[in-house]
N, C-alpha and C. Protein backbone atom coordinates (compact mmCIF):
# COMPACT_ATOMS: atom_id res chain seq x y z
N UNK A 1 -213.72 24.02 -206.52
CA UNK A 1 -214.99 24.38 -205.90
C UNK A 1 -214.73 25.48 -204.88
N UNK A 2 -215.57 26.53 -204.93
CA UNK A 2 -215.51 27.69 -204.27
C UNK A 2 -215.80 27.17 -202.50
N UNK A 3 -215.09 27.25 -201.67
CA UNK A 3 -215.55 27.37 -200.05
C UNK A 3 -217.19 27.78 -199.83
N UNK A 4 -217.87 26.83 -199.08
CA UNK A 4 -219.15 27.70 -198.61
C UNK A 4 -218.87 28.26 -198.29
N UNK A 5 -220.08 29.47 -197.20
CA UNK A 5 -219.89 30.96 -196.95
C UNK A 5 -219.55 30.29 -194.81
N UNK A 6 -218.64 30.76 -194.49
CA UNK A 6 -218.51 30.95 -193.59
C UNK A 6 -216.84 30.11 -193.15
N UNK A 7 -216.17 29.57 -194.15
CA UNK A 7 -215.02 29.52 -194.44
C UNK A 7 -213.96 30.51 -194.78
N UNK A 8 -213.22 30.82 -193.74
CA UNK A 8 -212.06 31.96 -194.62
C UNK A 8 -211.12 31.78 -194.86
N UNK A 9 -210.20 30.69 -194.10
CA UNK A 9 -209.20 30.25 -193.97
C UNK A 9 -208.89 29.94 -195.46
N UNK A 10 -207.66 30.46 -196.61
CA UNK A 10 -207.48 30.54 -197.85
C UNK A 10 -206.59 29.29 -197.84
N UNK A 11 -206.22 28.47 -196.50
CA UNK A 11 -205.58 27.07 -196.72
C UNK A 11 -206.17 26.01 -196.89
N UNK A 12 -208.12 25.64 -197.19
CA UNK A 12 -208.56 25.04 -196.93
C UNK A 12 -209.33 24.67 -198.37
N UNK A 13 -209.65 23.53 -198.96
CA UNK A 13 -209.73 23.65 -200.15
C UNK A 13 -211.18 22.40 -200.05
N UNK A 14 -212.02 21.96 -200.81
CA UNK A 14 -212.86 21.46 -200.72
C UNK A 14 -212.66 20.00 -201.28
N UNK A 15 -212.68 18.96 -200.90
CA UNK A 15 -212.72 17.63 -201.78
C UNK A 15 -214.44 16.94 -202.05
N UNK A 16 -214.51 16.62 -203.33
CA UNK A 16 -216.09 16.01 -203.08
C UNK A 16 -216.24 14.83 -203.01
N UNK A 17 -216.42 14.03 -202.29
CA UNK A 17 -216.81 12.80 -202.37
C UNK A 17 -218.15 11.86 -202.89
N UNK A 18 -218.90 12.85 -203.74
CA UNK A 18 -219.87 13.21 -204.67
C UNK A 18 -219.93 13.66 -205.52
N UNK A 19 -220.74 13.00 -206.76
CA UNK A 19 -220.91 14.03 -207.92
C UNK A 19 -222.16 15.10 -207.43
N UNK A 20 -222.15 16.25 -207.95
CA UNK A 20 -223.43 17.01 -207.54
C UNK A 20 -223.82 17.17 -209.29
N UNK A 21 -225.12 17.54 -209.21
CA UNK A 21 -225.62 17.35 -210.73
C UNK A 21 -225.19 18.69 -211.21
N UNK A 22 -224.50 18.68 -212.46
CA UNK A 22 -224.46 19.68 -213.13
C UNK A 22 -223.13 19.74 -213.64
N UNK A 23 -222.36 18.90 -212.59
CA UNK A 23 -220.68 19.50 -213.01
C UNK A 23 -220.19 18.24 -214.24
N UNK A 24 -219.14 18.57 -214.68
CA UNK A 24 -218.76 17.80 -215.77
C UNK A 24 -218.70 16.31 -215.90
N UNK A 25 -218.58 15.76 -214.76
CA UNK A 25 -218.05 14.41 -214.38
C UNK A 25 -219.43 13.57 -213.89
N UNK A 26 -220.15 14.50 -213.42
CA UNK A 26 -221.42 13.92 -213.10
C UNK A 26 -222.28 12.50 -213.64
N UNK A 27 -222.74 12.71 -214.91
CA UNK A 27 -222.73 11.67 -216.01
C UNK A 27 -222.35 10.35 -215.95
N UNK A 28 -220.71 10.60 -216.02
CA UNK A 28 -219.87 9.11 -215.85
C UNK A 28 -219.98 8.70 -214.93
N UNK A 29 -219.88 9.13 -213.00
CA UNK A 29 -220.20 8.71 -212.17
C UNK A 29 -221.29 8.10 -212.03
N UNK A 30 -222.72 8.94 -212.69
CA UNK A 30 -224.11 7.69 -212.57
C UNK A 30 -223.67 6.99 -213.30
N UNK A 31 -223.17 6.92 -214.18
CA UNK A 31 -222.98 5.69 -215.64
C UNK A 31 -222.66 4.55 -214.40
N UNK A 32 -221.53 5.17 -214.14
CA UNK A 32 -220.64 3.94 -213.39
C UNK A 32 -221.25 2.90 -212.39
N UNK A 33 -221.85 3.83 -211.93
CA UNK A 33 -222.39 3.53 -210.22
C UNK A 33 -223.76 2.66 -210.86
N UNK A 34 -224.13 2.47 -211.87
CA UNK A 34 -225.50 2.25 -213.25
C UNK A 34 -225.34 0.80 -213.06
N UNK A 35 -223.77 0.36 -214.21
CA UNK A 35 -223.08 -0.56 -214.18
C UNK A 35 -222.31 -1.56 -213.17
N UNK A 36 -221.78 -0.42 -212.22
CA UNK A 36 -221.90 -1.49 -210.69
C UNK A 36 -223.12 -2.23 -210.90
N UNK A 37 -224.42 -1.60 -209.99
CA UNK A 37 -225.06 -2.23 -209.74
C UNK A 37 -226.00 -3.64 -210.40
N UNK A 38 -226.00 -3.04 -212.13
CA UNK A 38 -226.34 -3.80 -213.08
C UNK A 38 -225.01 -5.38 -213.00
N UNK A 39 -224.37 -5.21 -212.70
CA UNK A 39 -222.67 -5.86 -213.38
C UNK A 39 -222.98 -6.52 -211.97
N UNK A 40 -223.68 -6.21 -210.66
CA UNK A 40 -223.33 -7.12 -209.14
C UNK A 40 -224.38 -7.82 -209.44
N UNK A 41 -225.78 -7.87 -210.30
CA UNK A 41 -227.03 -8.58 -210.18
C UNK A 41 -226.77 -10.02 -211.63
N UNK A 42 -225.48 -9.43 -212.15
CA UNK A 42 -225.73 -10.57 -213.23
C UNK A 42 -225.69 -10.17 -214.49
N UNK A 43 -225.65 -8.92 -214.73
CA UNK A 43 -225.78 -8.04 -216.25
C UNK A 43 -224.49 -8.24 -216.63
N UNK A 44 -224.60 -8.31 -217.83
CA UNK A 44 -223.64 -8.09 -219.00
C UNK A 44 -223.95 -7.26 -219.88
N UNK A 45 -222.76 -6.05 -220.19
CA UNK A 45 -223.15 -5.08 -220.95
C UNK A 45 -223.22 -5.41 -222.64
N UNK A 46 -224.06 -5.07 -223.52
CA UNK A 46 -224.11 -5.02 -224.73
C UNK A 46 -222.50 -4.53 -225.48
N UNK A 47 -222.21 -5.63 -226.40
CA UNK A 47 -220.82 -4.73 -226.95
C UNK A 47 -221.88 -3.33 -227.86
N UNK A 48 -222.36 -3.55 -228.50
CA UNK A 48 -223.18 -3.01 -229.43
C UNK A 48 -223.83 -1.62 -229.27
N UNK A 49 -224.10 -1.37 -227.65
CA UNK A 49 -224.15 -0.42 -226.95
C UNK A 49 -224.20 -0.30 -225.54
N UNK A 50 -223.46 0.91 -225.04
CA UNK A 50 -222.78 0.44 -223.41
C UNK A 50 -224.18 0.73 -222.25
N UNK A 51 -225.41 1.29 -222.89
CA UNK A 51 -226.55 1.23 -222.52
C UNK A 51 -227.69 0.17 -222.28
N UNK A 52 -227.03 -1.07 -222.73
CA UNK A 52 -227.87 -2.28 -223.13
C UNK A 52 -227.17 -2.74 -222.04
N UNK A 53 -227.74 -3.84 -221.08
CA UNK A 53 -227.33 -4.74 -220.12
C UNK A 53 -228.45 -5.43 -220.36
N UNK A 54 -227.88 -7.30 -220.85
CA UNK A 54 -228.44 -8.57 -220.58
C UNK A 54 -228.12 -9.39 -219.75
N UNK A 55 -229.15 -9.96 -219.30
CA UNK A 55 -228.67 -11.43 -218.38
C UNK A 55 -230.06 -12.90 -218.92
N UNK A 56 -229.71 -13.66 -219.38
CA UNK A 56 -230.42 -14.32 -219.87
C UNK A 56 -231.95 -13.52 -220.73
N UNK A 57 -233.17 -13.82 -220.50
CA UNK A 57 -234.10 -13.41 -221.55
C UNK A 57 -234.23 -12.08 -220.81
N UNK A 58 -233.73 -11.18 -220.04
CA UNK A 58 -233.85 -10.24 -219.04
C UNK A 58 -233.00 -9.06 -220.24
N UNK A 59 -233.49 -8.16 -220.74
CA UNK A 59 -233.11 -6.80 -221.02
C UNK A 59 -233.08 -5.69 -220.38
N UNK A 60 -231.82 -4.76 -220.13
CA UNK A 60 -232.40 -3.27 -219.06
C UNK A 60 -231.86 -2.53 -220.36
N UNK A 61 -232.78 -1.44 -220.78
CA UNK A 61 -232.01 -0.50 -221.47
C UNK A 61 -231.60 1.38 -220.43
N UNK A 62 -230.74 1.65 -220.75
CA UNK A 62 -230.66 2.36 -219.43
C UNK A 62 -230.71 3.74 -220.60
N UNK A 63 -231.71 5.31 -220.09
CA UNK A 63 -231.38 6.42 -220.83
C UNK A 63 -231.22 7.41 -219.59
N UNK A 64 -229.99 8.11 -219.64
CA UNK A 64 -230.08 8.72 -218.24
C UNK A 64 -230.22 8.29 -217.09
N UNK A 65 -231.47 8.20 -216.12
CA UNK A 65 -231.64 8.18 -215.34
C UNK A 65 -233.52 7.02 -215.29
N UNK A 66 -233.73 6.53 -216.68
CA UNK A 66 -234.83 5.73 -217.20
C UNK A 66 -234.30 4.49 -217.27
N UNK A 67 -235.17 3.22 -216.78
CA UNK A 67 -234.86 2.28 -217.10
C UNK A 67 -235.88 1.57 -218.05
N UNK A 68 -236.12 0.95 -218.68
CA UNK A 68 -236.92 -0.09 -219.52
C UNK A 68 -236.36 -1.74 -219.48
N UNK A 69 -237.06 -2.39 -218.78
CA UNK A 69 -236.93 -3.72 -218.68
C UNK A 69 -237.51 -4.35 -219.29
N UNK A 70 -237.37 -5.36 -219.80
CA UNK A 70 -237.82 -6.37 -220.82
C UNK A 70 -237.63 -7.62 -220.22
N UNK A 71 -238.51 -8.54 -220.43
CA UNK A 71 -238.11 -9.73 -219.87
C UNK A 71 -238.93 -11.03 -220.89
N UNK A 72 -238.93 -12.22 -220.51
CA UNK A 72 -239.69 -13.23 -220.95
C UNK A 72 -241.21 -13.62 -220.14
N UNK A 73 -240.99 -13.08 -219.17
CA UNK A 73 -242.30 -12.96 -218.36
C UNK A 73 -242.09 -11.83 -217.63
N UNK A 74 -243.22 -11.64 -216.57
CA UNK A 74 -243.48 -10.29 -215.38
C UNK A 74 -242.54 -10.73 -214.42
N UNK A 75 -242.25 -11.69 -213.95
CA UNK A 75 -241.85 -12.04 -212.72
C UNK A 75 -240.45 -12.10 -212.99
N UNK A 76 -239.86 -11.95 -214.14
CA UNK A 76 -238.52 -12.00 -214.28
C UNK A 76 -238.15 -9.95 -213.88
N UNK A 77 -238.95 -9.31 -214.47
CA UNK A 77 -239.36 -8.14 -214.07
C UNK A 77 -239.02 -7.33 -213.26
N UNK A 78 -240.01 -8.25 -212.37
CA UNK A 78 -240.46 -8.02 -210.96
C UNK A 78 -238.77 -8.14 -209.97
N UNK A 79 -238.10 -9.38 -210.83
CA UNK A 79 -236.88 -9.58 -209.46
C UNK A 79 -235.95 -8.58 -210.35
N UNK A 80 -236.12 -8.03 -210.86
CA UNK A 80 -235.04 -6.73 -211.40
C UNK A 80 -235.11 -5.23 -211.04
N UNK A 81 -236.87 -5.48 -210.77
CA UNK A 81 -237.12 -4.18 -210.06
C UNK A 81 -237.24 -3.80 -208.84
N UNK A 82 -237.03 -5.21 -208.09
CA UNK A 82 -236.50 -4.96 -206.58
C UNK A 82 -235.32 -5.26 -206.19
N UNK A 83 -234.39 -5.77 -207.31
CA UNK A 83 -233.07 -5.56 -206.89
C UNK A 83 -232.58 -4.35 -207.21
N UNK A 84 -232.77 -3.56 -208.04
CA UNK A 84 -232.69 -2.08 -208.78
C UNK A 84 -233.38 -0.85 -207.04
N UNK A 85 -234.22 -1.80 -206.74
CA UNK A 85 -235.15 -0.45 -205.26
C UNK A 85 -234.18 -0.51 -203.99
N UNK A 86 -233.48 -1.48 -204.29
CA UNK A 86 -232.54 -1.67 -203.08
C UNK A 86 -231.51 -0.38 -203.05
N UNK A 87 -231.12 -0.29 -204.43
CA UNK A 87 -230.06 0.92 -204.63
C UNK A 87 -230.39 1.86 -205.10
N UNK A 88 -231.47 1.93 -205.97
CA UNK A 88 -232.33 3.36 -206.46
C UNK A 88 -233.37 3.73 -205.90
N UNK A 89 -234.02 5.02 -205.93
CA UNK A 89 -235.44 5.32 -205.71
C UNK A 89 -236.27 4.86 -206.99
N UNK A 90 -236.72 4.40 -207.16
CA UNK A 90 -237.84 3.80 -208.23
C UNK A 90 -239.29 4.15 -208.18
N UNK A 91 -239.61 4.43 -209.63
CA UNK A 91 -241.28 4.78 -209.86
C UNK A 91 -241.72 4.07 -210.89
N UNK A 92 -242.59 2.83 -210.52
CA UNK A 92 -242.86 1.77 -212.08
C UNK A 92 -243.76 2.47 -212.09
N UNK A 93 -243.60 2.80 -213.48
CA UNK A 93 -244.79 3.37 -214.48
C UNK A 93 -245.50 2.04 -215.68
N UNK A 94 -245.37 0.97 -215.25
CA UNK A 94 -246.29 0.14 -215.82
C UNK A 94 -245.75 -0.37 -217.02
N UNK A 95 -246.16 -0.88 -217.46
CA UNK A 95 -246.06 -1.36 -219.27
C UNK A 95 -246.06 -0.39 -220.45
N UNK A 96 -244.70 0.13 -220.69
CA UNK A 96 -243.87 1.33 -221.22
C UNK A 96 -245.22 1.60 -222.29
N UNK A 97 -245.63 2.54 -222.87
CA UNK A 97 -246.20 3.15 -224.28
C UNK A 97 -245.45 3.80 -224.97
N UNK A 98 -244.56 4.80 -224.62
CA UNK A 98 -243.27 5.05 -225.04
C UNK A 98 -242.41 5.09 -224.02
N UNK A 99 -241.18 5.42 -224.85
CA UNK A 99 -240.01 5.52 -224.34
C UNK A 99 -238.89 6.10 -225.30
N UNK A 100 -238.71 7.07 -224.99
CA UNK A 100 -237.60 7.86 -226.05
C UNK A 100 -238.18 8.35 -227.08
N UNK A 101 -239.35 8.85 -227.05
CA UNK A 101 -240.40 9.58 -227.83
C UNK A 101 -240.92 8.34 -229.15
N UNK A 102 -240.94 7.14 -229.02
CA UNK A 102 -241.07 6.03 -229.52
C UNK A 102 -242.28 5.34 -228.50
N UNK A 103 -243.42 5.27 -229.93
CA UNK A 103 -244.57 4.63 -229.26
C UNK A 103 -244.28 3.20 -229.45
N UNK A 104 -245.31 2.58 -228.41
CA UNK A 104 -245.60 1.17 -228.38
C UNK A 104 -246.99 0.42 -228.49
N UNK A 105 -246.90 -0.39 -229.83
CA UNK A 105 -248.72 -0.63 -229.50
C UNK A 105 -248.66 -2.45 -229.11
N UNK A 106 -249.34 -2.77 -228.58
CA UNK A 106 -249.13 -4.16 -227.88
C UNK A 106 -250.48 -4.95 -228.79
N UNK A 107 -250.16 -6.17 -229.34
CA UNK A 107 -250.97 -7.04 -229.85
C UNK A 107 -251.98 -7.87 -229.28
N UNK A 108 -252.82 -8.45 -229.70
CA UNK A 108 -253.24 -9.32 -228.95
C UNK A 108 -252.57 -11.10 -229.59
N UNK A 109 -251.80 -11.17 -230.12
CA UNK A 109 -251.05 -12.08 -230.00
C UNK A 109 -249.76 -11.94 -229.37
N UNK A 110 -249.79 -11.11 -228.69
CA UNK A 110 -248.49 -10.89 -228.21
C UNK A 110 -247.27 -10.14 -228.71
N UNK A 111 -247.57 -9.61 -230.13
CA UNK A 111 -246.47 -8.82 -230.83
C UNK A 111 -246.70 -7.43 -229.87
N UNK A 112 -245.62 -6.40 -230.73
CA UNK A 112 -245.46 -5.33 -230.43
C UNK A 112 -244.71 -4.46 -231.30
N UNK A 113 -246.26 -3.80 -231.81
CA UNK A 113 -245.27 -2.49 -233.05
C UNK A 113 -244.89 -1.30 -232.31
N UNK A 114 -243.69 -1.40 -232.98
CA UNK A 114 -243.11 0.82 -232.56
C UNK A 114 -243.43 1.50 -233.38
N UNK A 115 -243.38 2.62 -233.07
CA UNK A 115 -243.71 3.68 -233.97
C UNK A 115 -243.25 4.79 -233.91
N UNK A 116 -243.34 6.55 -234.33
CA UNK A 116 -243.04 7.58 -234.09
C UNK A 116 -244.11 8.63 -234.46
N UNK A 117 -245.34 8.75 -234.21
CA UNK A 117 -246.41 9.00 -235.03
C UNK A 117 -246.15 10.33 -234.24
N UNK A 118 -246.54 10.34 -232.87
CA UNK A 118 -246.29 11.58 -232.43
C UNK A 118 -245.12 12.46 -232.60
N UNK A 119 -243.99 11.61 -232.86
CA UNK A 119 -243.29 12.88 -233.27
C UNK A 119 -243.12 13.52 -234.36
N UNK A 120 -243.58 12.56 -235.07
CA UNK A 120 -244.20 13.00 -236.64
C UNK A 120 -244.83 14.16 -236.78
N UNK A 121 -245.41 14.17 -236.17
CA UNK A 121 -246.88 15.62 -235.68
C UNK A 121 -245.95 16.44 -235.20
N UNK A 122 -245.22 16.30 -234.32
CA UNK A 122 -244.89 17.68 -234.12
C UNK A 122 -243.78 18.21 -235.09
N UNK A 123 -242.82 17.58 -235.77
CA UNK A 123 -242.05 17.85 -236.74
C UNK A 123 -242.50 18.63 -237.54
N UNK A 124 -244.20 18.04 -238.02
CA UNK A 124 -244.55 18.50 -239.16
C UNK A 124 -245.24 19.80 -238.66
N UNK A 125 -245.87 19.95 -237.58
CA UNK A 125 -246.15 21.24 -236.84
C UNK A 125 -245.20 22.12 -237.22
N UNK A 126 -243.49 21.59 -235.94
CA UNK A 126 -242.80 22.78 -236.19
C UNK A 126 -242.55 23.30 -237.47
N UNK A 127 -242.68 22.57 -238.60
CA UNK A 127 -242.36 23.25 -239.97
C UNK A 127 -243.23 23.75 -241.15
N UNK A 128 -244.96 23.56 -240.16
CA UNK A 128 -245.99 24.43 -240.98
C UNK A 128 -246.14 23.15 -242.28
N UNK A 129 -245.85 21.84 -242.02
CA UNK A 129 -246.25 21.02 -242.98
C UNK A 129 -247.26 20.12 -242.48
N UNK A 130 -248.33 20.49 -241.46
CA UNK A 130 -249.33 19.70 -241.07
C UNK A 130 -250.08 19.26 -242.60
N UNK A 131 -250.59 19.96 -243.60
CA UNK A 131 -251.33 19.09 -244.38
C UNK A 131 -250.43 18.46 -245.71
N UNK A 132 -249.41 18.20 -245.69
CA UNK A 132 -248.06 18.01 -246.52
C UNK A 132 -248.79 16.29 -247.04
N UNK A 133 -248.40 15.94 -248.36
CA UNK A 133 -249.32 14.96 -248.62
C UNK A 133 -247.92 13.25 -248.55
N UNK A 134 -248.24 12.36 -248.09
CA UNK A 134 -247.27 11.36 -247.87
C UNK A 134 -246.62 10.94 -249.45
N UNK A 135 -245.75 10.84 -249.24
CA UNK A 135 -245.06 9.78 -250.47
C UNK A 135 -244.70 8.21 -250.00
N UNK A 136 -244.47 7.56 -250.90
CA UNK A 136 -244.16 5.96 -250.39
C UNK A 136 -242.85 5.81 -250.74
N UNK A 137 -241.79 6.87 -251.29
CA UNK A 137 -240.59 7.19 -251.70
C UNK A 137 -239.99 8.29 -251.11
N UNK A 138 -239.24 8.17 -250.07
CA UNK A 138 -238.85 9.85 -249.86
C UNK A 138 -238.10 10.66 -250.93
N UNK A 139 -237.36 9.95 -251.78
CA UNK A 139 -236.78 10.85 -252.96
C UNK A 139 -236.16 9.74 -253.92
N UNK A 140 -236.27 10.14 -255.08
CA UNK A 140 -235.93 9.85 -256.08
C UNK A 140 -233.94 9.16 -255.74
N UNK A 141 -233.77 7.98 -256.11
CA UNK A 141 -232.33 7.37 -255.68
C UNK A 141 -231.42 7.79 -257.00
N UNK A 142 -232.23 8.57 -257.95
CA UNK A 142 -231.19 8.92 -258.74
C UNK A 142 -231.66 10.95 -259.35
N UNK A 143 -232.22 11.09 -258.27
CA UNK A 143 -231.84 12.83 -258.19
C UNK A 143 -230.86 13.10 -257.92
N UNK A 144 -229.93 14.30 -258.38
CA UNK A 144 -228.33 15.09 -258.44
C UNK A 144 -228.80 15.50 -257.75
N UNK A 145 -228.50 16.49 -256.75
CA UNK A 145 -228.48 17.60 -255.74
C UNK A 145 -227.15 18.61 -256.01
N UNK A 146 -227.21 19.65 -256.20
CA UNK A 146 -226.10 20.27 -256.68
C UNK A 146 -226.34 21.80 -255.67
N UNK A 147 -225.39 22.61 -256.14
CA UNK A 147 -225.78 24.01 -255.55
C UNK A 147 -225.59 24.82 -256.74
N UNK A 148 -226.52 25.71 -257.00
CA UNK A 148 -227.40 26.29 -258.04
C UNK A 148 -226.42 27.64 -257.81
N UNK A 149 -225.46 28.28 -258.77
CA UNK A 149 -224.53 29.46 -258.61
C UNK A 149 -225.12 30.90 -258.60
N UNK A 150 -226.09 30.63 -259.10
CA UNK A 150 -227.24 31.87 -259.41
C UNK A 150 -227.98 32.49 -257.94
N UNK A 151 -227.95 31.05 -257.64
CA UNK A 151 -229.22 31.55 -255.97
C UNK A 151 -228.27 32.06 -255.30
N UNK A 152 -228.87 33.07 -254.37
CA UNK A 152 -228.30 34.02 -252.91
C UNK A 152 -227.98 32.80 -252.28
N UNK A 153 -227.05 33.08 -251.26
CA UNK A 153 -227.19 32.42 -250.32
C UNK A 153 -227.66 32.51 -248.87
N UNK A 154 -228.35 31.68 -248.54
CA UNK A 154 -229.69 31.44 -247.32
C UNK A 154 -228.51 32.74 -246.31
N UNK A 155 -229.92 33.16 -245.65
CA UNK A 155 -229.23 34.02 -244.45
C UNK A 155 -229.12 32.83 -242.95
N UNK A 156 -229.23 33.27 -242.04
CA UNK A 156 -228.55 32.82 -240.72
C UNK A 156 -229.81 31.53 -240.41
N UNK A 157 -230.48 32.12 -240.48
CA UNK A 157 -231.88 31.64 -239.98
C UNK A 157 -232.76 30.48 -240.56
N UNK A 158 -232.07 30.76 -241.87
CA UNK A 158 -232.45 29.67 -242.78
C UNK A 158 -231.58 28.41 -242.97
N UNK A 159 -230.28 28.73 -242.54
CA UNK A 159 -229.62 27.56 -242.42
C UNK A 159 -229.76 26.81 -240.89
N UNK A 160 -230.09 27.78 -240.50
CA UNK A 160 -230.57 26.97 -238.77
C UNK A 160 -231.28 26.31 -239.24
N UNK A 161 -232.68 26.46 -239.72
CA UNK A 161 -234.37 25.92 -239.67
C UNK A 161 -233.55 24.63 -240.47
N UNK A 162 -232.78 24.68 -241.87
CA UNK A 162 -232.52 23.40 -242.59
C UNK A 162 -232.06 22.66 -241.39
N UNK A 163 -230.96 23.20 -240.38
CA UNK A 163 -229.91 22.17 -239.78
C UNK A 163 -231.50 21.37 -238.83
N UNK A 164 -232.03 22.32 -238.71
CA UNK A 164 -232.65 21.94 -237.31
C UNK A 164 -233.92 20.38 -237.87
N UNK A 165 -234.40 20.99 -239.20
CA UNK A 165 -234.94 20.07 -239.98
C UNK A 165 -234.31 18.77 -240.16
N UNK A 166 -233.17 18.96 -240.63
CA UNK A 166 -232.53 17.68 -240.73
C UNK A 166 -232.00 16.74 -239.40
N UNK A 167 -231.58 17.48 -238.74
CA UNK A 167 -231.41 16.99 -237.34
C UNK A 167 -232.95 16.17 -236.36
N UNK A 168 -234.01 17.03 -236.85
CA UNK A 168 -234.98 15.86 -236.32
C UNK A 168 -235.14 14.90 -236.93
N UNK A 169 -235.42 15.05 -238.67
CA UNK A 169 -235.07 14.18 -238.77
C UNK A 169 -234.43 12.91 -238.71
N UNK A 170 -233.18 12.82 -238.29
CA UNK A 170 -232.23 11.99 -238.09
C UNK A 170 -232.40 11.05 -237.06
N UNK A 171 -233.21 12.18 -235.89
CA UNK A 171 -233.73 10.98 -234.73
C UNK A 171 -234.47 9.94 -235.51
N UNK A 172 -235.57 10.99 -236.02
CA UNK A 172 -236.57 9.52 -236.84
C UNK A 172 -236.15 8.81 -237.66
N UNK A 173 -234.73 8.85 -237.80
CA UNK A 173 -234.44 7.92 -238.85
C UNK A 173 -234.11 6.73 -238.39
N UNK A 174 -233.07 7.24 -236.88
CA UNK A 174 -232.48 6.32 -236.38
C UNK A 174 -233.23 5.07 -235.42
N UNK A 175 -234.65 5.97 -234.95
CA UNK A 175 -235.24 5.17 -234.24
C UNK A 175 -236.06 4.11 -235.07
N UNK A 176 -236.91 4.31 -235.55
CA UNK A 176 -237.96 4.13 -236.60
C UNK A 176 -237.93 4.18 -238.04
N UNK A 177 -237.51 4.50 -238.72
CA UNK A 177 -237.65 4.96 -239.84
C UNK A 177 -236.11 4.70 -240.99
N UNK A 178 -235.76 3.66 -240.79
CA UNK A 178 -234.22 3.70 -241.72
C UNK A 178 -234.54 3.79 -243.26
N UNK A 179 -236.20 3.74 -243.60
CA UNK A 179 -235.77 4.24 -245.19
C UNK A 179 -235.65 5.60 -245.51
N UNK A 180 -235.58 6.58 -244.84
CA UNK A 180 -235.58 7.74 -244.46
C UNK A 180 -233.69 8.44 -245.04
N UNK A 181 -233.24 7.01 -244.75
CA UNK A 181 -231.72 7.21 -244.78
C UNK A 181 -231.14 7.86 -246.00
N UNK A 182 -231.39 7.12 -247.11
CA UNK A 182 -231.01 7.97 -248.12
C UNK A 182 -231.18 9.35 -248.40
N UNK A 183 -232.25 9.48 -248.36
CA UNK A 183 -232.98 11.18 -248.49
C UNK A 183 -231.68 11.94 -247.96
N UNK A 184 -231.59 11.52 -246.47
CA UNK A 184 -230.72 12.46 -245.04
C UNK A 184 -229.86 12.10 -245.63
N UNK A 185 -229.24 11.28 -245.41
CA UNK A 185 -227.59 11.65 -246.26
C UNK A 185 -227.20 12.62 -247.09
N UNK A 186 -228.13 12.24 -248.23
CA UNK A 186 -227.92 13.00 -249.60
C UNK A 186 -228.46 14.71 -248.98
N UNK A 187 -229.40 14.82 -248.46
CA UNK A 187 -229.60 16.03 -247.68
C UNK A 187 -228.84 16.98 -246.88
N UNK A 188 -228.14 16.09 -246.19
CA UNK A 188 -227.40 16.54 -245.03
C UNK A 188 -225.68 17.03 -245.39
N UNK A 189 -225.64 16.78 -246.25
CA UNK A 189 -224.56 17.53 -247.40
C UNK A 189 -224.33 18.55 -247.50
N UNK A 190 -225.83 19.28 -247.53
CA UNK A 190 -225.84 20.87 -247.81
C UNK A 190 -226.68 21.52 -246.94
N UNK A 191 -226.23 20.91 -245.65
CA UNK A 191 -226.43 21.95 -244.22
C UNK A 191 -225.59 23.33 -244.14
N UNK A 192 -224.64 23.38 -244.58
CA UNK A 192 -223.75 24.21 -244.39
C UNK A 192 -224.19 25.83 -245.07
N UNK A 193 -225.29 25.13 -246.39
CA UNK A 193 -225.55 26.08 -247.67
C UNK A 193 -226.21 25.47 -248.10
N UNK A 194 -227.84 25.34 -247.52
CA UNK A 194 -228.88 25.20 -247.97
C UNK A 194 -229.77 25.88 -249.09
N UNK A 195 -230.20 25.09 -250.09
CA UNK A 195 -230.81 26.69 -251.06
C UNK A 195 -232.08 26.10 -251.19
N UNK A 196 -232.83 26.90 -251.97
CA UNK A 196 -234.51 26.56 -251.97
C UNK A 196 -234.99 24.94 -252.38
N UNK A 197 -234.06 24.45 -253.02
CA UNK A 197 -234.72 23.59 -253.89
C UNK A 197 -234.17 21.82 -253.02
N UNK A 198 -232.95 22.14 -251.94
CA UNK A 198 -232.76 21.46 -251.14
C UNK A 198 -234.01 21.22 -249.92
């Protein structure tokens, strides 16, 4: 780290006793400091993912700097979100609708469907397929996919738009959408050298 301005002395070197946002290490330090506090109230981290912390019917899922709590009632909630205000600045935003670009619609029996509708829309925006007609199959499980020796091959721009295509995809696959999977696999093959018919 460079000396502030009014330091000249070239024997004097800076130690941080802070992460400041931006530098490499930053990240792991909130992670850490995440897990303290989660790990002093009673949490146990998910093997499954190091973002998941349970403690009885009590869920925190942690993204960044977002929390989403889950519980068996409000009041289980409630004592997570004031043990969390003790050490964080906190802003409850209420009974999540999304979270991670993943909608939430709440039942009146008490269920709760997810969804991805909105990002659906914009996918299909960014790629000029707003009136594109649905299938109940994304592709045929016994189409070849090959690369055709005859066709040019895609310029710069066109293998971006595929990567970039397939790459949103993939969110929606992973969040919402796992029959999606086959298609992307078999798709995602020929990112490298995309041709028309891919």
């Amino acid at each position: 780290m460079e000396l502030p301005e009014g330091f000249e002395d070239p024997g004097y070197v800076c130690r941080l006793r802070r992460s400041l946002y931006g530098l490499k290490q930053a990240p792991r330090i909130w992670y850490q400091c995440v897990h303290r506090v989660l790990a002093a109230h009673g949490f146990t981290m998910a093997e499954s993912d190091n973002c998941v912390f349970y403690k009885s019917d009590c869920v925190v899922c942690v993204y960044v700097d977002d929390f989403l709590i889950t519980a068996a009632n409000s009041h289980e909630i409630k004592q997570v979100q004031q043990a969390l205000e003790k050490e964080f600045q906190l802003n409850d935003l209420g009974t999540p609708r999304s979270f991670l670009g993943i909608q939430f619609d709440y039942h009146a029996d008490g269920g709760v469907s997810i969804h991805q509708h909105q990002y659906i829309q914009k996918i299909l925006s960014d790629f000029g397929m707003e009136t594109c007609q649905a299938k109940t199959t994304p592709m045929n499980p016994k189409q070849v996919l090959n690369h055709h020796p005859d066709e040019a091959p895609p310029d710069e721009e066109a293998k971006a738009r595929f990567a970039t295509a397939i790459g949103s995809l993939m969110y929606l696959m992973v969040g919402t959408r796992p029959d999606i999977a086959f298609a992307l696999g078999t798709l995602s093959r020929f990112t490298s050298q995309p041709q028309s018919h891919h």
